[in-house]
Structure formats: C-alpha cells, structure tokens
N, C-alpha and C. Protein backbone atom coordinates (compact mmCIF):
# COMPACT_ATOMS: atom_id res chain seq x y z
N UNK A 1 0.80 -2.55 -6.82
CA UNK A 1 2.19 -2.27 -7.09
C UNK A 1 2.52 -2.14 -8.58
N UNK A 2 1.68 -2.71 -9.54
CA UNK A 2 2.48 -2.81 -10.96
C UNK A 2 1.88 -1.34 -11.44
N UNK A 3 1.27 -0.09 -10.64
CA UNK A 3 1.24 0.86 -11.37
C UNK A 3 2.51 1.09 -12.00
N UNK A 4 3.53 0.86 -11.26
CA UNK A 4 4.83 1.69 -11.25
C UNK A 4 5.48 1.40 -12.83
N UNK A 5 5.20 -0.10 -13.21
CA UNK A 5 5.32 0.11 -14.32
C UNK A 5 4.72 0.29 -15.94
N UNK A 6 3.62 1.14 -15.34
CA UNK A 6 2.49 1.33 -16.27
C UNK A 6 2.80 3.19 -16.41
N UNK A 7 3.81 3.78 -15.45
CA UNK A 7 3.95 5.29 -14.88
C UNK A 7 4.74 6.08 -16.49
N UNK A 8 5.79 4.97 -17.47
CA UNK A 8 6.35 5.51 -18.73
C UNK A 8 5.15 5.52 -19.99
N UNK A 9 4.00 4.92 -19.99
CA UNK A 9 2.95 4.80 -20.69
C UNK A 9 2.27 6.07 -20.46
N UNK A 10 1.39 5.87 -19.35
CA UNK A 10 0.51 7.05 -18.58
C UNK A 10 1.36 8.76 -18.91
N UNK A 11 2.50 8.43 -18.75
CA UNK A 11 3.13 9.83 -18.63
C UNK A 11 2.96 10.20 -19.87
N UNK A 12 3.64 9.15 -20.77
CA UNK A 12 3.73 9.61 -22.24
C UNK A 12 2.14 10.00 -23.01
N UNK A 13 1.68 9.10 -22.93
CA UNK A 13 0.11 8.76 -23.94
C UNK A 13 -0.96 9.29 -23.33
N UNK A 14 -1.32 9.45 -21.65
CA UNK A 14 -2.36 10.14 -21.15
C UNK A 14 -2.00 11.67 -20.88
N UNK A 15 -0.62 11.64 -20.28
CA UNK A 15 -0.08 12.92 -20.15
C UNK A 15 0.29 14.07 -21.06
N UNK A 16 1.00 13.27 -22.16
CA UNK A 16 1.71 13.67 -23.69
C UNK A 16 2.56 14.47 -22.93
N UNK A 17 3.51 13.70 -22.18
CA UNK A 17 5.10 14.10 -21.38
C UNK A 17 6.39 12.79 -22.12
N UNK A 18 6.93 13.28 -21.55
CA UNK A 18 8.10 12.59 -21.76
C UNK A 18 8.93 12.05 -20.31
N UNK A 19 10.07 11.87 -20.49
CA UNK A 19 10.85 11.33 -19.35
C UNK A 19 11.17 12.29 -18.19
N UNK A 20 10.70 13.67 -18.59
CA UNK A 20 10.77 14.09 -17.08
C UNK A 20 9.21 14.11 -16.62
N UNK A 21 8.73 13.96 -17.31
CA UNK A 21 6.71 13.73 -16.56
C UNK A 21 6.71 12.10 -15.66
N UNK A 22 7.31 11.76 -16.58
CA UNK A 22 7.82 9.94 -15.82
C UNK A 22 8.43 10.54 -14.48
N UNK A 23 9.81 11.54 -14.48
CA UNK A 23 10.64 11.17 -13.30
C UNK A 23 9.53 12.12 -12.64
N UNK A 24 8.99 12.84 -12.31
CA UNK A 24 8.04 13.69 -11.84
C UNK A 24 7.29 13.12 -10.78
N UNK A 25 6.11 12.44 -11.56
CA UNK A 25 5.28 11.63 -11.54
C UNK A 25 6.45 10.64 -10.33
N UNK A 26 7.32 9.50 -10.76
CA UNK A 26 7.30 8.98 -10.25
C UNK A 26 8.23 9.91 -8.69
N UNK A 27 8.80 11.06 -8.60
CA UNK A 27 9.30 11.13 -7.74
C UNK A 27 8.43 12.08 -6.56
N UNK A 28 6.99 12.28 -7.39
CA UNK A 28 6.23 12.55 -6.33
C UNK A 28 5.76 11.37 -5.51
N UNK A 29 5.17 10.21 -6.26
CA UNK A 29 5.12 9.06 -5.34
C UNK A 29 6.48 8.49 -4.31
N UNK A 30 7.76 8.65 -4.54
CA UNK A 30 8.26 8.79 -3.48
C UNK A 30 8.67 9.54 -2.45
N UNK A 31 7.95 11.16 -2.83
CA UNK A 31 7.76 12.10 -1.40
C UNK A 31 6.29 11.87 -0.66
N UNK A 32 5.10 11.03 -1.16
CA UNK A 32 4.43 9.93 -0.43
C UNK A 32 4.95 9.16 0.42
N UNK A 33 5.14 8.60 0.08
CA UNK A 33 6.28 7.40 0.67
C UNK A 33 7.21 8.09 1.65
N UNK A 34 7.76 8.78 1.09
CA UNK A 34 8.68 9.33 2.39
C UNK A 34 8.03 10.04 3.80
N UNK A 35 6.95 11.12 3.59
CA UNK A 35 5.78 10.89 4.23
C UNK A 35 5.72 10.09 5.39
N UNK A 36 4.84 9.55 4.43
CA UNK A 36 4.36 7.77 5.17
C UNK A 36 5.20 6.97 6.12
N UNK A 37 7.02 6.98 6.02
CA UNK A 37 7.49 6.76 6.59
C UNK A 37 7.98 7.57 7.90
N UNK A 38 8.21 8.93 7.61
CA UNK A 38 8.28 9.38 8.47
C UNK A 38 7.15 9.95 9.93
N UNK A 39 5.79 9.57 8.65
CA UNK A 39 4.69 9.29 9.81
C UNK A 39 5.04 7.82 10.86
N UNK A 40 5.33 7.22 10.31
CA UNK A 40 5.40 5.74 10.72
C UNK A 40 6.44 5.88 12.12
N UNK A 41 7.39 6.62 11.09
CA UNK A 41 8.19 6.69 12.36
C UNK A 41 8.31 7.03 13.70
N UNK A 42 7.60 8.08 13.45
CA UNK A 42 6.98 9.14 14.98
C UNK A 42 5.83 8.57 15.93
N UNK A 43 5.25 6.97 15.35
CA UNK A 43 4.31 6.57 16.32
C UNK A 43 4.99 6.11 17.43
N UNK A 44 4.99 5.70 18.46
CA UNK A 44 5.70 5.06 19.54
C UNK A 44 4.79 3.94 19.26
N UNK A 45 4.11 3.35 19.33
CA UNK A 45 3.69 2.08 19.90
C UNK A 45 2.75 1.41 18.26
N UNK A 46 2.83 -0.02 18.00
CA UNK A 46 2.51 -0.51 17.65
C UNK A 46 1.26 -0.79 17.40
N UNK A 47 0.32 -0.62 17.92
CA UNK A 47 -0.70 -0.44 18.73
C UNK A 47 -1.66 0.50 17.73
N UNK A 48 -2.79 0.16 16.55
CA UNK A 48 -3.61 0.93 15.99
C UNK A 48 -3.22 0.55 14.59
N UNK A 49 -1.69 0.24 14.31
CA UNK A 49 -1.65 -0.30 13.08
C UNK A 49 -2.23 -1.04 12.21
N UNK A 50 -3.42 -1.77 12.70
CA UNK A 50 -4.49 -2.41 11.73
C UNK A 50 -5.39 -1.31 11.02
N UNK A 51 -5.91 -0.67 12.26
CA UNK A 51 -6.53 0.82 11.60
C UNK A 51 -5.78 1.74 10.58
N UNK A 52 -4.55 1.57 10.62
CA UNK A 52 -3.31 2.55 9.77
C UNK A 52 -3.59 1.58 8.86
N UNK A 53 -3.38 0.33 8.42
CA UNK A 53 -3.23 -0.40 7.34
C UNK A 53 -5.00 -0.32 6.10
N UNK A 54 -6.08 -0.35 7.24
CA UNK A 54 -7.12 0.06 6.13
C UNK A 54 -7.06 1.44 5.65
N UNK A 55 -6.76 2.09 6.62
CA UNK A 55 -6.94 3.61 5.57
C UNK A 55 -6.06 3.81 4.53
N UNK A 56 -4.88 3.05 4.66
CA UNK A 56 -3.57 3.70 3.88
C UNK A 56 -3.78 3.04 2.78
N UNK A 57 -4.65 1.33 2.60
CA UNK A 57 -5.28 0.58 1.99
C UNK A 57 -6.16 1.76 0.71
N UNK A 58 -6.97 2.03 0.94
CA UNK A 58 -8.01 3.22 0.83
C UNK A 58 -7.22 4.27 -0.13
N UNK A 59 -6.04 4.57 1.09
CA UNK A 59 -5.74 6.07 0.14
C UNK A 59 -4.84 5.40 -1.07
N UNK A 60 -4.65 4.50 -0.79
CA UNK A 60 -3.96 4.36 -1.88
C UNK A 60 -4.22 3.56 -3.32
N UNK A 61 -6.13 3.22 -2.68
CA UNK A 61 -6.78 2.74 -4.03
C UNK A 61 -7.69 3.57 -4.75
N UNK A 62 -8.47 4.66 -3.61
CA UNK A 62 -8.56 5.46 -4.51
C UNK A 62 -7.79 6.79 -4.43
N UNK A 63 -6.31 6.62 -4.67
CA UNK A 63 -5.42 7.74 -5.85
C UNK A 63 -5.06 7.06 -6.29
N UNK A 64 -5.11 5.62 -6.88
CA UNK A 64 -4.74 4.98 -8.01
C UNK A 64 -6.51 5.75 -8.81
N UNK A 65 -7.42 5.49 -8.08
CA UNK A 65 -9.19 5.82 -9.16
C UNK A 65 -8.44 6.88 -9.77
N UNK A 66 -8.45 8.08 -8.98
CA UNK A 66 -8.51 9.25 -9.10
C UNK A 66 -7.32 9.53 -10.27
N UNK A 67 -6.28 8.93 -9.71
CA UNK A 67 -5.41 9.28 -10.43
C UNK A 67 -5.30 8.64 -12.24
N UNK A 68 -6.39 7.24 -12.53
CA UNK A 68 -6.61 7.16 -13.38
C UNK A 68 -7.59 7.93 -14.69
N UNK A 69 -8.41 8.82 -13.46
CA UNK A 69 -8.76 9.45 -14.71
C UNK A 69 -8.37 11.10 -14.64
N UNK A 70 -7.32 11.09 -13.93
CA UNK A 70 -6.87 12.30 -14.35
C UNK A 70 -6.29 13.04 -15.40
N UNK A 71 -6.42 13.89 -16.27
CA UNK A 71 -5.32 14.34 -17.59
C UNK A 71 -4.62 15.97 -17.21
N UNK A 72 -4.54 16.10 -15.68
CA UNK A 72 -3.96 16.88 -15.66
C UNK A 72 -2.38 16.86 -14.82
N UNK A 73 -1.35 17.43 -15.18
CA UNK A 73 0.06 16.63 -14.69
C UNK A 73 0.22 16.94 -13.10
N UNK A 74 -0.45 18.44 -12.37
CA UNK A 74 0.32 18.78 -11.01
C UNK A 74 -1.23 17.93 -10.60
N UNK A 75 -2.51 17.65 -10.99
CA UNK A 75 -3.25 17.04 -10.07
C UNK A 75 -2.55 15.51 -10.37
N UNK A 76 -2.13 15.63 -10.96
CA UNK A 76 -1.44 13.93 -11.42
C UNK A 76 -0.39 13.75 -10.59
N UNK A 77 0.50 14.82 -10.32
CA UNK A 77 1.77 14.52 -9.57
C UNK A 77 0.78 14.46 -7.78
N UNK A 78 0.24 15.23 -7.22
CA UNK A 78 -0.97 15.02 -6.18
C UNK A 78 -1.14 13.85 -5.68
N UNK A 79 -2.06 13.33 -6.51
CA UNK A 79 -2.24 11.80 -6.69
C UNK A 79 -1.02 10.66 -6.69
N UNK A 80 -0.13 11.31 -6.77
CA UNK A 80 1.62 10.06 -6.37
C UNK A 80 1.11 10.44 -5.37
N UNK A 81 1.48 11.27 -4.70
CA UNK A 81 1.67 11.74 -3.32
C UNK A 81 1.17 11.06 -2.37
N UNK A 82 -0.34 11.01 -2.53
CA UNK A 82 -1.54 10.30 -1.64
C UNK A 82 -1.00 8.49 -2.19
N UNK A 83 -1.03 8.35 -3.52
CA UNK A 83 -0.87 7.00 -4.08
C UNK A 83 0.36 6.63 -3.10
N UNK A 84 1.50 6.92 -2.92
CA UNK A 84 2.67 6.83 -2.81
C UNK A 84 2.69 6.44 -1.19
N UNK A 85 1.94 7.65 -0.14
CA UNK A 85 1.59 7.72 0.98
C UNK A 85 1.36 6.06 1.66
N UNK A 86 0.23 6.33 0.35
CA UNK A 86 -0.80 4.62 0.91
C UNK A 86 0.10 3.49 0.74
N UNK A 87 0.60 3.74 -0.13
CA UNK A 87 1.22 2.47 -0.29
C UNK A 87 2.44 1.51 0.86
N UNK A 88 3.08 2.81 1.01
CA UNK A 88 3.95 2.51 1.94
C UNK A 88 3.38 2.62 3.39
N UNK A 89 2.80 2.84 3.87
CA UNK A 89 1.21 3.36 5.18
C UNK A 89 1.34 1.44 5.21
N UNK A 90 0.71 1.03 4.14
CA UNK A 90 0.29 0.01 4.22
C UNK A 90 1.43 -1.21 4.10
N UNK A 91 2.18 -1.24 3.23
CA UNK A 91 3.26 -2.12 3.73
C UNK A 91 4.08 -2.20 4.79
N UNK A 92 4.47 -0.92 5.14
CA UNK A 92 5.65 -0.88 6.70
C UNK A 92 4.74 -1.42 7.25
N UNK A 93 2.65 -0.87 7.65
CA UNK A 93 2.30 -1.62 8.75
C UNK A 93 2.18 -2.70 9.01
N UNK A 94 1.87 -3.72 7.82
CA UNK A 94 1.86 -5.01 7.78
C UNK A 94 2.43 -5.50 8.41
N UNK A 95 4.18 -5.30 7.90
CA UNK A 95 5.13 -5.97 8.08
C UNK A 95 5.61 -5.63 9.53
N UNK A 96 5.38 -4.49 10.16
CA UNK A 96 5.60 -4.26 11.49
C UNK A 96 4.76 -5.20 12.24
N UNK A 97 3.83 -5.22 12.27
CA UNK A 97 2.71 -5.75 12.93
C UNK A 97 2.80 -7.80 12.58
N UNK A 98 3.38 -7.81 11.80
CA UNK A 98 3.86 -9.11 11.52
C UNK A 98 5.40 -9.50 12.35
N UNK A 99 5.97 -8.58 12.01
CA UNK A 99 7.30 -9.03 13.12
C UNK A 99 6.93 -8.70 14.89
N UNK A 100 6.07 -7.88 14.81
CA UNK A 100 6.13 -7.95 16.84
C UNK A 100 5.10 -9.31 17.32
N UNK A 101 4.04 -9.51 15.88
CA UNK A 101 3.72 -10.75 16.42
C UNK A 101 4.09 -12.09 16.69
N UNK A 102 5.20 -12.14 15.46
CA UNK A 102 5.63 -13.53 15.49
C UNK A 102 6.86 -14.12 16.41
N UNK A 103 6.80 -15.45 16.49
CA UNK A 103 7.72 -16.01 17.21
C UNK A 103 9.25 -15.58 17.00
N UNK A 104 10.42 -14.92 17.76
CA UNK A 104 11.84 -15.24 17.09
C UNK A 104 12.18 -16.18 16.50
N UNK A 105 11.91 -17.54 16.90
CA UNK A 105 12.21 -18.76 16.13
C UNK A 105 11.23 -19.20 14.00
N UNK A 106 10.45 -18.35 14.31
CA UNK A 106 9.92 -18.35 13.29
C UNK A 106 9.94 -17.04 12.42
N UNK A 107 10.84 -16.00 12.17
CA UNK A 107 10.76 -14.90 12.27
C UNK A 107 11.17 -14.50 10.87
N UNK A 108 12.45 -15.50 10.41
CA UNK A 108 12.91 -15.59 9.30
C UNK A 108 12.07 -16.45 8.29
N UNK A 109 11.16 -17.04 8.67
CA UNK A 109 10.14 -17.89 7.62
C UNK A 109 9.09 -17.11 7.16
N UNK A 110 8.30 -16.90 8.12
CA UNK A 110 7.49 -15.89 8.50
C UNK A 110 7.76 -14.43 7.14
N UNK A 111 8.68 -13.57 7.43
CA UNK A 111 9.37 -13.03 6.33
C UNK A 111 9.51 -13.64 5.25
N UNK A 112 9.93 -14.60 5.11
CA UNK A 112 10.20 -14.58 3.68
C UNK A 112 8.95 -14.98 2.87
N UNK A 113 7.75 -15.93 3.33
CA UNK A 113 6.49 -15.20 2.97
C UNK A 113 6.15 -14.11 2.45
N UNK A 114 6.58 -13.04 3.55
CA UNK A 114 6.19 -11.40 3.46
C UNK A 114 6.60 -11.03 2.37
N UNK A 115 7.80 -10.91 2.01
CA UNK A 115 8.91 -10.91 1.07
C UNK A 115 8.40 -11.44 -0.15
N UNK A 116 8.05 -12.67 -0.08
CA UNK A 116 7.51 -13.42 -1.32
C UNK A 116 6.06 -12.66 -2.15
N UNK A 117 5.58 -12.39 -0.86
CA UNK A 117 4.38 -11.83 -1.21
C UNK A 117 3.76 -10.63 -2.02
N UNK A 118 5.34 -10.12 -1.82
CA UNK A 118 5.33 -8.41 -2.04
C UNK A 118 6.41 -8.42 -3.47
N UNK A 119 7.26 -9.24 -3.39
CA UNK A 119 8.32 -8.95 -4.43
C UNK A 119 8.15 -9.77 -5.28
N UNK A 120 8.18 -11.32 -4.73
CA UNK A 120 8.19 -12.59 -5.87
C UNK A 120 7.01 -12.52 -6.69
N UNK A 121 6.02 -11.85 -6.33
CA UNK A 121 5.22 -11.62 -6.79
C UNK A 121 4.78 -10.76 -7.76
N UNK A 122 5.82 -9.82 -7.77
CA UNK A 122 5.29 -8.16 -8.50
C UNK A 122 5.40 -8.96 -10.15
N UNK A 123 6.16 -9.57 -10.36
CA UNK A 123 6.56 -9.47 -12.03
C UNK A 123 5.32 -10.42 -12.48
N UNK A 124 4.40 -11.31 -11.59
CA UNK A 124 3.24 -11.85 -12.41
C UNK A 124 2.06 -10.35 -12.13
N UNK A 125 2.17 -9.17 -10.70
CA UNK A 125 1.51 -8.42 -11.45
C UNK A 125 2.06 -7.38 -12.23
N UNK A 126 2.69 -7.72 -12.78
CA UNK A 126 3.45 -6.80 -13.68
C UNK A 126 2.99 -7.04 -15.39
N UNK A 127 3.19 -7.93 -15.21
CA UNK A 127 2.76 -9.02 -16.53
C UNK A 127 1.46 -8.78 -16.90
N UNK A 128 0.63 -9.00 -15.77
CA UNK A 128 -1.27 -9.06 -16.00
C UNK A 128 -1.21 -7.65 -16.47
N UNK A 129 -0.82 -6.66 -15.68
CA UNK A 129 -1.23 -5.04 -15.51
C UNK A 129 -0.71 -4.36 -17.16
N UNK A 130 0.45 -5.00 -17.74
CA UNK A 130 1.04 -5.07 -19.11
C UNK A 130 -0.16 -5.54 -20.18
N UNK A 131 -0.53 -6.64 -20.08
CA UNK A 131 -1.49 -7.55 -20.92
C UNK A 131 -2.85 -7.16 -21.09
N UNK A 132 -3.40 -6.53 -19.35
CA UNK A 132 -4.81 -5.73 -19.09
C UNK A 132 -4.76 -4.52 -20.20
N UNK A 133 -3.24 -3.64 -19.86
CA UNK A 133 -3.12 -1.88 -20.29
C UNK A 133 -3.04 -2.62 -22.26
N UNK A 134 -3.12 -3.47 -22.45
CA UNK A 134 -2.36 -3.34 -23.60
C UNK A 134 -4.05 -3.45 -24.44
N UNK A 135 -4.88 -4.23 -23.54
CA UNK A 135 -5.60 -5.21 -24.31
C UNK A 135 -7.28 -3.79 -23.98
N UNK A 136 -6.40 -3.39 -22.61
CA UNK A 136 -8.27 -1.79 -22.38
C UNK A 136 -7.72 -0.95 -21.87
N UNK A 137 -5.97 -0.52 -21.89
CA UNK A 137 -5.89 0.93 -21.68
C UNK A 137 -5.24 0.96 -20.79
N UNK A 138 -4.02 1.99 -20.18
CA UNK A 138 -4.00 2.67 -18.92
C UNK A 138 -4.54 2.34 -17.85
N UNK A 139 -4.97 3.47 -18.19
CA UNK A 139 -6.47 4.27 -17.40
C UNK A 139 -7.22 3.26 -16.85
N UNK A 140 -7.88 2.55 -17.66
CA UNK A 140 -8.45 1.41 -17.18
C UNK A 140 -7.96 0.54 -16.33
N UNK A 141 -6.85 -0.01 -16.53
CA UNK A 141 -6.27 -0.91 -15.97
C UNK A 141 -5.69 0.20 -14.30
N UNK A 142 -5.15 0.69 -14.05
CA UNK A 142 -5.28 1.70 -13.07
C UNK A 142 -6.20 1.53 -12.22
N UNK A 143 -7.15 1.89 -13.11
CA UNK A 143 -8.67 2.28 -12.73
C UNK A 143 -9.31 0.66 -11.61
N UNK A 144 -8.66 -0.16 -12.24
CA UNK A 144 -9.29 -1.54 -11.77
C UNK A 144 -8.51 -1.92 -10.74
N UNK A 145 -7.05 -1.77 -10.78
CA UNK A 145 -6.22 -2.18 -10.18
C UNK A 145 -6.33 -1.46 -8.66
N UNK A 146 -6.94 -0.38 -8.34
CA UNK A 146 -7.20 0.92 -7.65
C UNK A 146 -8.52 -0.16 -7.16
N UNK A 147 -9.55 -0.16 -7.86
CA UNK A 147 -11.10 -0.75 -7.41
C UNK A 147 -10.47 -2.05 -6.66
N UNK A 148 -9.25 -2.85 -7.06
CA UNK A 148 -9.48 -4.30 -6.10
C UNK A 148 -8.46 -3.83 -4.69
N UNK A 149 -7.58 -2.77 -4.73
CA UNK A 149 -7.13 -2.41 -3.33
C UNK A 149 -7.95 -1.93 -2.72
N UNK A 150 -9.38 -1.02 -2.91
CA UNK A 150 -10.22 -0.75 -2.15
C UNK A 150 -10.88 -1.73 -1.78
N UNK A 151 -11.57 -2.70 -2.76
CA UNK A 151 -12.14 -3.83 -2.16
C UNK A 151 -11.33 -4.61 -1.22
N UNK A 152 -10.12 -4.68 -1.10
CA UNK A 152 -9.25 -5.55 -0.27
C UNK A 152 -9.06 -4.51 0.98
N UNK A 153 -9.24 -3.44 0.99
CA UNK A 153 -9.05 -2.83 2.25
C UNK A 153 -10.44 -3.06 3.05
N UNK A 154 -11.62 -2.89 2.16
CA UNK A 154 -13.16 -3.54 2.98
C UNK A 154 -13.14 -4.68 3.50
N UNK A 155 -12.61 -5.56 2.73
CA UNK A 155 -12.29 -7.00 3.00
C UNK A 155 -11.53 -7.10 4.38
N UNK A 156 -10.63 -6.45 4.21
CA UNK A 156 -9.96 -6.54 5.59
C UNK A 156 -10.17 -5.70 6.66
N UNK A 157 -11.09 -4.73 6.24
CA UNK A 157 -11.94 -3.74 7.75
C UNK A 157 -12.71 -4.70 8.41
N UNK A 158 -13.60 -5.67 7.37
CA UNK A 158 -14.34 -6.84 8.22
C UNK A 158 -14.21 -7.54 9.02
N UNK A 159 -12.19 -8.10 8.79
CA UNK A 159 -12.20 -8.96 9.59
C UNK A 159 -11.04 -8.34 10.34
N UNK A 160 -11.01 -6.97 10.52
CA UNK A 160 -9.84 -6.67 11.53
C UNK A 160 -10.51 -6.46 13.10
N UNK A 161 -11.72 -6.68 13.56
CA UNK A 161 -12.20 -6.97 14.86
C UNK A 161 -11.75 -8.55 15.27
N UNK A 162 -11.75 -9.39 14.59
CA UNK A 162 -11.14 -10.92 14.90
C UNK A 162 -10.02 -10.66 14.82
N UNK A 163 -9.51 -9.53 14.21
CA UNK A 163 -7.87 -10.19 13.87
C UNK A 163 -7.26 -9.53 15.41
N UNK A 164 -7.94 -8.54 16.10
CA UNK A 164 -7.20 -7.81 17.18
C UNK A 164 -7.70 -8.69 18.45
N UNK A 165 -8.82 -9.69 18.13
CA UNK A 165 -8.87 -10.35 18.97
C UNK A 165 -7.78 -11.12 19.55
N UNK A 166 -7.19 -11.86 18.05
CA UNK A 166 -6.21 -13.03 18.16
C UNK A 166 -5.06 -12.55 18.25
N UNK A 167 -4.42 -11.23 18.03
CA UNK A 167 -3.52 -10.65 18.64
C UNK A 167 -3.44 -9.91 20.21
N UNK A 168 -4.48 -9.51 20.27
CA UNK A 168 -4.20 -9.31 21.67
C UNK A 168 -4.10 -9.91 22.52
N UNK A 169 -4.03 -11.22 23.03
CA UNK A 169 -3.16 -11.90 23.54
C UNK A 169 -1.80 -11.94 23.66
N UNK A 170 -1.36 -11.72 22.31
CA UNK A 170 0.49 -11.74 21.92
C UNK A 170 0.49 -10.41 22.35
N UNK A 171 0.09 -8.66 22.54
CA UNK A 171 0.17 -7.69 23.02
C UNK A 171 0.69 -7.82 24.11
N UNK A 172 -0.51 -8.34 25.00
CA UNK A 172 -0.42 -9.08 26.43
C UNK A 172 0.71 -9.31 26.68
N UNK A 173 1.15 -10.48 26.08
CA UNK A 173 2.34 -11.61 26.39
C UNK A 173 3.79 -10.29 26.51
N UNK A 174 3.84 -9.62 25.37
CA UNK A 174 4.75 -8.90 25.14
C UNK A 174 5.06 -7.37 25.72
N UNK A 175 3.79 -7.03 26.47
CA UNK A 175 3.71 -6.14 27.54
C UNK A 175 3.55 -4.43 26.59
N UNK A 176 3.07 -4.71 25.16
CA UNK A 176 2.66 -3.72 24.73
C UNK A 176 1.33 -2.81 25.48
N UNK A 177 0.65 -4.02 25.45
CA UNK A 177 -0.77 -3.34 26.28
C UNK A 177 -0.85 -4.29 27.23
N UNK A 178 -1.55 -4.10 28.29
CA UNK A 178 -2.28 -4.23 30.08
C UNK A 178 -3.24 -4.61 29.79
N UNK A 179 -3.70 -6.14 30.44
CA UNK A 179 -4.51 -7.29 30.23
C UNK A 179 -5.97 -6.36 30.38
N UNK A 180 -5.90 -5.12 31.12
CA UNK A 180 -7.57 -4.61 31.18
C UNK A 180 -7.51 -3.71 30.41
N UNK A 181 -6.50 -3.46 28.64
CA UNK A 181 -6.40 -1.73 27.85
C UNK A 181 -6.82 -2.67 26.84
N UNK A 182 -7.60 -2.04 25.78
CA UNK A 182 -8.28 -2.80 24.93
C UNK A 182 -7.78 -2.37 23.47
N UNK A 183 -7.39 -2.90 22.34
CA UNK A 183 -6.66 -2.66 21.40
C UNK A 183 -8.20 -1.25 20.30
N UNK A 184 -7.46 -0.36 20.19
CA UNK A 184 -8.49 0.73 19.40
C UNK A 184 -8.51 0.30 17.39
C-alpha cells in the first residue's frame, strides 16, 4: 500500500513529470481498482475467493516489479492498472471471505482487526517505504515492496489447501456449498 505515497517522487524524478503524471499515474491505478471491483461484483458466490486473493496477490506484486523499473509513462500508467487491479482483487476478497465466515456476534471485532490491519497500519508503512526510498531509491524500494507481496502471496498459496479445509465446514453450515461439492 505505501506505493501510493512514493507515486509524487516516481512521477517527478523517474518519470521527469509533474502533477499531472502524478494524477495520471495515480488515476490509472484507480481504473484497476474499479475493474477489480466490478469483477468482484459479477461473481455470484463466494466460493473460489482464496484462489482470487493469490492471483490478485501476484498481480499486484509483480506490477509493483515491473512497474519499478519502468521509465516509460503509458507502460507506467499500464502497470497502475494491473497494480491497482491487484490490489483491490485482493482486499475486497479478504474481507468478503472474512465476513461470510465469521460469527454475527463477532463481526464487529473481527473487522476492526481487518480495518486495523489495512489502515492503522499504512502510516508505519508509509514511514519505512519514505526512509527505504530516501536511504536506496524509488525504484528500489517499489522494487522490494512488490518482491514481499509476491512472497506473501506464495506464502499463502501454501497454506490455502488447510485454510479451505477449515472453512468448509462454515460453507456447509451456511448452505453456500452441499456437504458432497468440494471447495475449487
């Protein structure tokens, strides 16, 4: 997440743009995103969203790679696109897949975790991604920040066969899927 505020640097110093390469740049990553949502929207069923969450994982670490060593602006604006895609791919699914699992009574705790996780959080990576770009670059920092969402999407391809284990039960319970349909 703290590309976003690394996007007035990159534009200016890798790009040699100004504030409309910034709004550019950043408003291709939110026709990603918009995308992404409106993919999201059109699924009917809940059902595969772990698989949606590694790829979108993926696309959206490497078009942070890609997009770090790019120096050109429309393959640069590209790279929002896919960057932008993933990003949101991967948060709505989370958080979907977190609210059909959890208890109503626990629903509002549960969230604010989520919440914590995603927001309370951004300004310490905001801070590092500031301190990294300042101390080896952009690009670099991009570049790395991109390498640990891919590693975290492997990380979590590993263990998303246990994780559909321990949800499919709650499927069950909730009559998404039929005790003999097996989660894909």
């Amino acid at each position: 997440m703290p590309y976003t505020v690394l996007m007035p640097v990159f534009a200016k110093e890798i790009l040699h743009g100004g504030a409309h390469t910034f709004g550019f740049l950043m408003g291709a990553s939110g026709v990603g995103a918009l995308a992404g949502t409106i993919y999201l929207a059109s699924r009917k069923t809940v059902v595969g969203r772990g698989k949606i969450i590694v790829i979108s994982a993926l696309l959206f670490g490497f078009g942070l790679i890609l997009f770090s060593l790019t120096r050109i602006f429309l393959l640069s604006m590209a790279l929002m696109v896919i960057t932008g895609g993933g990003m949101i791919l991967q948060m709505a699914s989370s958080n979907t897949i977190l609210q059909t699992i959890v208890d109503d009574s626990k629903r509002g705790r549960v969230m604010s975790f989520y919440t914590m996780a995603f927001v309370g959080t951004a300004p310490f990576g905001s801070f590092l991604a500031g301190g990294m770009a300042s101390l080896a670059g952009v690009p670099w920092t991009l570049l790395t920040g991109g390498a640990f969402c891919v590693a975290g999407a492997l990380f979590f391809a590993r263990k998303l066969a246990n994780l559909k284990r321990m949800v499919r039960p709650i499927y069950i319970k909730l009559g998404i899927i039929s005790a003999d349909e097996q989660l894909n």
